[in-house]
Protein backbone atom coordinates (compact mmCIF):
# COMPACT_ATOMS: atom_id res chain seq x y z
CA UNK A 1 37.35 8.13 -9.80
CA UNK A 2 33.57 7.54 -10.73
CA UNK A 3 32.47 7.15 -14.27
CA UNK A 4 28.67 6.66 -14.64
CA UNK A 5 26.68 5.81 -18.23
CA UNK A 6 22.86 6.39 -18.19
CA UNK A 7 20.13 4.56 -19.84
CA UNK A 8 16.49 4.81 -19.48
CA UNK A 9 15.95 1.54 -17.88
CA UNK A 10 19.43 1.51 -15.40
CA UNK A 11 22.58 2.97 -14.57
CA UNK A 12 25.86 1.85 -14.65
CA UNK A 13 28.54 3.09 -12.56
CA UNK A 14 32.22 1.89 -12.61
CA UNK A 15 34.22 1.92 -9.39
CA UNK A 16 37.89 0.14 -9.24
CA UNK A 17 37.65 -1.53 -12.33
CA UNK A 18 33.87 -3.17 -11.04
CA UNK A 19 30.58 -2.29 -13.22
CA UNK A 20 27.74 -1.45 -10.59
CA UNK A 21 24.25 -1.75 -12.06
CA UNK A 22 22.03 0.34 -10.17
CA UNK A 23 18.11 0.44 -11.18
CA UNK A 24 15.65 3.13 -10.97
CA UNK A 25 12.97 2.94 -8.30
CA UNK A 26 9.37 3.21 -9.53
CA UNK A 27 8.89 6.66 -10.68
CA UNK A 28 5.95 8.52 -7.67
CA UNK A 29 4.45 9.69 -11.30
CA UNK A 30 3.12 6.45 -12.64
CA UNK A 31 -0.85 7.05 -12.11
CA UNK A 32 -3.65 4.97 -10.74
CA UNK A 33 -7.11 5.98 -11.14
CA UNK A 34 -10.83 5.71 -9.63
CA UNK A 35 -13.58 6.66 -11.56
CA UNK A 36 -16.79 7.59 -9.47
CA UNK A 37 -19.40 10.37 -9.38
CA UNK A 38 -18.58 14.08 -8.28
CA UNK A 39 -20.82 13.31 -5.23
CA UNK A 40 -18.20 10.57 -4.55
CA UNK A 41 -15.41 12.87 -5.12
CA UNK A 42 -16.30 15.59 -2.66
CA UNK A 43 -17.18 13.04 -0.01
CA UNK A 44 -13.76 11.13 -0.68
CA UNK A 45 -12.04 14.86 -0.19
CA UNK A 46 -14.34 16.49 2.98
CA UNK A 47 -13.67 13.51 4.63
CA UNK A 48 -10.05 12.07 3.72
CA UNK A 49 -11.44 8.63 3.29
CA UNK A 50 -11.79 6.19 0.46
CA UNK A 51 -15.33 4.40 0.28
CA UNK A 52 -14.72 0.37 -0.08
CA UNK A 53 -18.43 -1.00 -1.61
CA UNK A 54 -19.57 -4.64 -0.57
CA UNK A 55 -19.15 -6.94 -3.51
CA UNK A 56 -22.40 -8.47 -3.35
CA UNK A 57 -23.61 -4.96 -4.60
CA UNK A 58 -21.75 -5.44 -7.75
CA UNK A 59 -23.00 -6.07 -11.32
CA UNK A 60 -20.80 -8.72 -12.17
CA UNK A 61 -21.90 -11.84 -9.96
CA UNK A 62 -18.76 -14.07 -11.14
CA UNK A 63 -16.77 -11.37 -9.62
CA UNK A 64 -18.98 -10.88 -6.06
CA UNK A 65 -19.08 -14.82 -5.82
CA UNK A 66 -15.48 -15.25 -5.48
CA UNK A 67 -14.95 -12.50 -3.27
CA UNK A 68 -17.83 -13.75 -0.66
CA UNK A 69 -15.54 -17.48 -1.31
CA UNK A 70 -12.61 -15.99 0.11
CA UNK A 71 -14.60 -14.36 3.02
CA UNK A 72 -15.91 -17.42 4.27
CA UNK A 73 -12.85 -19.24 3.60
CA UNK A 74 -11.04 -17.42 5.39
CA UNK A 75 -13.65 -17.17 8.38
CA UNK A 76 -14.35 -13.50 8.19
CA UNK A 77 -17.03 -11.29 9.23
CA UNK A 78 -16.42 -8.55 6.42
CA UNK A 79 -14.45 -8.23 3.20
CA UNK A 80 -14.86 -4.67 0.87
CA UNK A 81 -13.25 -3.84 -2.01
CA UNK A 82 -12.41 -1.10 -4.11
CA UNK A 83 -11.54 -1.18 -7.82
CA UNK A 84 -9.02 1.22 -9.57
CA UNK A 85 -7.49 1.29 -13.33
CA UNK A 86 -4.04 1.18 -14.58
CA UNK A 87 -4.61 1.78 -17.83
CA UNK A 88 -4.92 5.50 -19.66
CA UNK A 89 -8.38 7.23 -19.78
CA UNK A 90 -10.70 5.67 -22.36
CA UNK A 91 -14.35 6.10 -23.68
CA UNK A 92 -14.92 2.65 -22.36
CA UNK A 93 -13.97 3.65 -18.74
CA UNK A 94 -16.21 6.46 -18.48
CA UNK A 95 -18.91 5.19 -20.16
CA UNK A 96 -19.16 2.00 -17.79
CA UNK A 97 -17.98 3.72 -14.25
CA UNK A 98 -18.16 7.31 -14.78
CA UNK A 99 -20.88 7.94 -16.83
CA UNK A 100 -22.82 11.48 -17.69
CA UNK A 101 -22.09 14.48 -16.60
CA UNK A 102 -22.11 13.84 -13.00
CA UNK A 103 -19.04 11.14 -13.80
CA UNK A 104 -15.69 11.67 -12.46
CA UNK A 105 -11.79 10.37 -12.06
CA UNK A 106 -9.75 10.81 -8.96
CA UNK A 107 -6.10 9.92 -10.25
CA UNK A 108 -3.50 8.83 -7.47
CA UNK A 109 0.20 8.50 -7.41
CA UNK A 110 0.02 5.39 -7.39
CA UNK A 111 3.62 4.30 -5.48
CA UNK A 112 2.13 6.30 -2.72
CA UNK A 113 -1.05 4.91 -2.62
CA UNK A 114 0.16 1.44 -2.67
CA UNK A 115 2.59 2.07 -0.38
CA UNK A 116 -0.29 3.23 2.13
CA UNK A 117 -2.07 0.13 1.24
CA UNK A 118 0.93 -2.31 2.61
CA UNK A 119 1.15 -0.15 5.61
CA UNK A 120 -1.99 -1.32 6.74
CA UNK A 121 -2.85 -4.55 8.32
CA UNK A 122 -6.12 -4.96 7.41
CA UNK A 123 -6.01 -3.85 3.65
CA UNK A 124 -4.92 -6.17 1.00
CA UNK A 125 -4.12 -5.15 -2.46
CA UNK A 126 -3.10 -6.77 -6.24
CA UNK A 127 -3.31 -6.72 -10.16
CA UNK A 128 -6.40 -8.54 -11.00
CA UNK A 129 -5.59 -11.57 -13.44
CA UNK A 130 -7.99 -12.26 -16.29
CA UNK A 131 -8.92 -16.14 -17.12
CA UNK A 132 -11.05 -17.79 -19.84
CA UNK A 133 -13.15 -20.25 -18.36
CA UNK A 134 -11.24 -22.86 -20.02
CA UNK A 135 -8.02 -21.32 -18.21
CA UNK A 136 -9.65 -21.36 -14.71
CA UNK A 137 -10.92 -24.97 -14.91
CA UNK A 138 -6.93 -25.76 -16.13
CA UNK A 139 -5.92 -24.45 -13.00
CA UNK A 140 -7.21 -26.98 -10.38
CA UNK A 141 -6.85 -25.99 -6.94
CA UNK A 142 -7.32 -22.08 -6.30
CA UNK A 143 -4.76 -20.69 -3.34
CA UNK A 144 -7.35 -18.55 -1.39
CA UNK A 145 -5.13 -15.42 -1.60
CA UNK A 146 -5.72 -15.72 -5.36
CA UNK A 147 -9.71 -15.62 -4.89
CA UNK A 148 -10.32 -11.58 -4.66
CA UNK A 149 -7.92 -11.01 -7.63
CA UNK A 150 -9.37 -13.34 -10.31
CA UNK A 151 -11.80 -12.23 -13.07
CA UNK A 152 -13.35 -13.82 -16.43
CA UNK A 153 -11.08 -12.45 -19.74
CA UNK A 154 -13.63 -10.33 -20.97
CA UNK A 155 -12.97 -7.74 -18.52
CA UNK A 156 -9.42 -7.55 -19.07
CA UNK A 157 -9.61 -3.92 -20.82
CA UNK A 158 -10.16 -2.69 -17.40
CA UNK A 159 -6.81 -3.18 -16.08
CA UNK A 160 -7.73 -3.22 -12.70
CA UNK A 161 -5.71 -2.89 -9.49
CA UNK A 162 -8.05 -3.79 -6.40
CA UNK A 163 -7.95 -2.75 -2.57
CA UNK A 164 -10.04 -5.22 -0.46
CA UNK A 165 -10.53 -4.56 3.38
CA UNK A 166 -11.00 -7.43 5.99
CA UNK A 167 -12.40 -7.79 9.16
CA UNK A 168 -12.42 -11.03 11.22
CA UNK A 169 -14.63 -9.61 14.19
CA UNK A 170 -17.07 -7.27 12.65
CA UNK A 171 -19.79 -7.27 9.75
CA UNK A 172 -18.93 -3.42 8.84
CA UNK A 173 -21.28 -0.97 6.98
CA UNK A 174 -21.89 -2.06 3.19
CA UNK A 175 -19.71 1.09 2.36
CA UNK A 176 -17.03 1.25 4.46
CA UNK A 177 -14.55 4.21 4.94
CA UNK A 178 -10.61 4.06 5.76
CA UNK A 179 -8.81 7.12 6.03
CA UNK A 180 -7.02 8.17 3.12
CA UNK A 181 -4.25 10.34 2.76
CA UNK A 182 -4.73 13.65 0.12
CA UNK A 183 -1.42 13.56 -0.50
CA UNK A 184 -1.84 10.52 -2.53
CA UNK A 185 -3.90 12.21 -5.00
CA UNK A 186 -2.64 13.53 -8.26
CA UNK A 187 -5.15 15.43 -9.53
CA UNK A 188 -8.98 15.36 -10.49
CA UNK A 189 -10.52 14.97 -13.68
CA UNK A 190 -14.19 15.84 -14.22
CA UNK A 191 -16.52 14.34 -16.86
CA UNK A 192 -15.64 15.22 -20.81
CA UNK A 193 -19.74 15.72 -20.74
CA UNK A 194 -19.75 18.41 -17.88
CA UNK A 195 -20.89 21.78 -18.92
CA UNK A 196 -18.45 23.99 -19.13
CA UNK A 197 -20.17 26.20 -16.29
CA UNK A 198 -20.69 23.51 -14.25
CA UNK A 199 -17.06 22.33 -14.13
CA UNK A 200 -16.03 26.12 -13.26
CA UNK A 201 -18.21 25.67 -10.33
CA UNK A 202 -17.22 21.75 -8.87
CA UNK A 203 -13.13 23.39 -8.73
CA UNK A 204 -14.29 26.30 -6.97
CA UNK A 205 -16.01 23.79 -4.12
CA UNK A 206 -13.06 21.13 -4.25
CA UNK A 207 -10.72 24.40 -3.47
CA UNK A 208 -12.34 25.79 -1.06
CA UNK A 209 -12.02 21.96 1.32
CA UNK A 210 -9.16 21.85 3.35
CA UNK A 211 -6.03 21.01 2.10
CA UNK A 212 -7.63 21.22 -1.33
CA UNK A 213 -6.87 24.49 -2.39
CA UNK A 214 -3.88 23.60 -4.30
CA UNK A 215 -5.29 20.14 -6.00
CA UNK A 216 -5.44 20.37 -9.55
CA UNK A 217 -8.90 19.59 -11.23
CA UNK A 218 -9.41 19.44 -14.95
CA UNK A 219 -12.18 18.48 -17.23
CA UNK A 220 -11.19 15.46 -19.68
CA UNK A 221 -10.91 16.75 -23.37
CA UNK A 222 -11.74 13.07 -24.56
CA UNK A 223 -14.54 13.70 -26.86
CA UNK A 224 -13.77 17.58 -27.85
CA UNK A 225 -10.01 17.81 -28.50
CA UNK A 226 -9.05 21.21 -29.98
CA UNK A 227 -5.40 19.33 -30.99
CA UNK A 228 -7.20 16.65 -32.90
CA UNK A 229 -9.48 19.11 -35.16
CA UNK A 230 -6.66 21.23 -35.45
CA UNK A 231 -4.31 18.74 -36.86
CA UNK A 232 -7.15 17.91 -39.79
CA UNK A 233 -7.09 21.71 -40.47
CA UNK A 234 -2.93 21.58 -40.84
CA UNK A 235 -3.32 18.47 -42.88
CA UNK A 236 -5.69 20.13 -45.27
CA UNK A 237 -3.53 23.17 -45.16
CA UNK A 238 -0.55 21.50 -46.37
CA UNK A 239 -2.42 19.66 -49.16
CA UNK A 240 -3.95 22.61 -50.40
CA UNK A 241 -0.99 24.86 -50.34
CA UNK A 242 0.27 26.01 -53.31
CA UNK A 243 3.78 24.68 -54.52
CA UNK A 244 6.78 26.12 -56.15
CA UNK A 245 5.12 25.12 -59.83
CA UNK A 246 2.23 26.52 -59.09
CA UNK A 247 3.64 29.72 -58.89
CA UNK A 248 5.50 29.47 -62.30
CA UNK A 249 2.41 28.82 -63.81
C-alpha cells in the first residue's frame, strides 16, 4: 500500500516503511522572453528562425569586448549571441529593447527552448552573472567559458539568459539565423503603445503564417490597466459609502 503527502516544492511517498522524496521537474510554463520589433517578430515566425546579432553591434562595449575575448580565445571564426529576460514585463524592458509602438515581446516556454539550445552542438547558453568592477578584478583568472556570460552590476535588472552561436570554420553573416522551433513559443505580446487598430491588424498577419493560426498574441496592458483604475474607484466607493450610523441619523 502507497501513501503519498504533497507539498508545493516535493512529494513524499511511503513504500514498506521507506519515505521516497520525489521532486517536481521544471514546470514547461516558466517563461522566457525576447523583446524586439514587430518587423523582427514576423520574420522570426515566416521563417522559423531566431536572428543571433554580432556583439560588436551592441551598445554596451564592456559587454561586446568580452564576447570578441572569448572568440579569439577560443580560435573561432564567428561567435553571435542573442539576449532574452527572465524576469516579468517591466517599463524598463520596453523602454530600452522594445521601444514605441513598433516594440514587441516574443515569450517562450522556456524548458523547451533551452532544451533545444543543449540539443545543439554549436549553440551555447547561460544566466548572465552581474559583477562590480571591484568584484571582477577580485576574481583573478577568468575560465573562458565564463567570458560570454559576464556583465558590469548595473545591468543586473535585466535578468538575462543568453544564446551565443559558434563557428570555428566560418565568419557567418552579422545576423545569423538557426532554425527555431514554433512550438517553443508561448505567446506574443505587442507594444502597450500600439494603437488599438493597429494591433487588430499585426494578429490578423501573425495568423494567417503557417502554423500560426492558433498562437496567441496580446497587446501588454502595462501603462493602461482597466484593474488598476478600477480598484481606485472600489477604494473610493467603500470610503464614501454610507454606514449603519449614517442611516440612523
Amino acid at each position: 500500500m502507497h501513501a503519498a503527502v504533497q507539498n508545493v516544492n516535493r512529494v513524499k511517498i511511503w513504500h514498506g516503511g521507506s519515505m521516497i522524496i520525489l521532486k517536481p521537474k521544471r514546470p514547461s510554463q516558466i517563461e522566457i522572453r525576447r523583446y524586439m520589433d514587430v518587423v523582427s517578430v514576423l520574420d522570426m515566425l515566416l521563417n522559423k528562425h531566431l536572428i543571433l546579432l554580432n556583439p560588436k553591434s551592441w551598445d554596451d562595449k564592456n559587454d561586446s569586448f568580452f564576447l570578441e575575448a572569448y572568440r579569439k580565445r577560443l580560435g573561432l571564426k564567428a561567435v553571435r549571441a542573442a539576449c532574452f529576460s527572465t524576469k516579468p514585463e517591466t517599463y524598463h524592458h520596453w523602454r530600452c529593447f522594445a521601444p514605441g509602438l513598433s516594440g514587441a515581446c516574443i515569450i517562450f516556454y522556456k524548458d523547451k527552448l533551452l532544451e533545444y539550445v543543449d540539443k545543439r552542438p554549436d549553440l551555447r547558453g547561460g544566466l548572465v552573472k552581474y559583477k562590480t568592477n571591484q568584484q571582477l578584478q577580485r576574481m583573478g583568472k577568468l575560465a573562458d567559458d565564463d567570458l560570454p556570460f559576464l556583465k558590469r552590476w548595473p545591468y543586473q535588472d535585466e535578468g538575462e539568459y543568453r544564446v551565443i552561436y559558434e563557428d570555428d570554420l566560418w565568419e557567418c553573416d552579422d545576423a545569423h539565423g538557426i532554425d527555431l522551433p514554433l512550438e517553443t513559443i508561448k505567446r506574443i505580446v505587442v507594444s502597450p503603445w500600439c494603437p488599438q487598430s493597429l494591433y487588430l491588424s499585426l494578429k490578423s498577419i501573425i495568423r494567417t503564417l503557417d502554423g500560426c493560426n492558433e498562437l496567441t498574441v496580446n497587446r501588454s496592458l502595462l501603462v493602461d490597466t482597466e484593474m488598476w483604475k478600477d480598484a481606485l474607484t472600489a477604494i473610493h466607493d467603500r470610503a464614501f459609502a454610507p454606514t449603519e450610523q449614517d442611516d440612523c441619523l
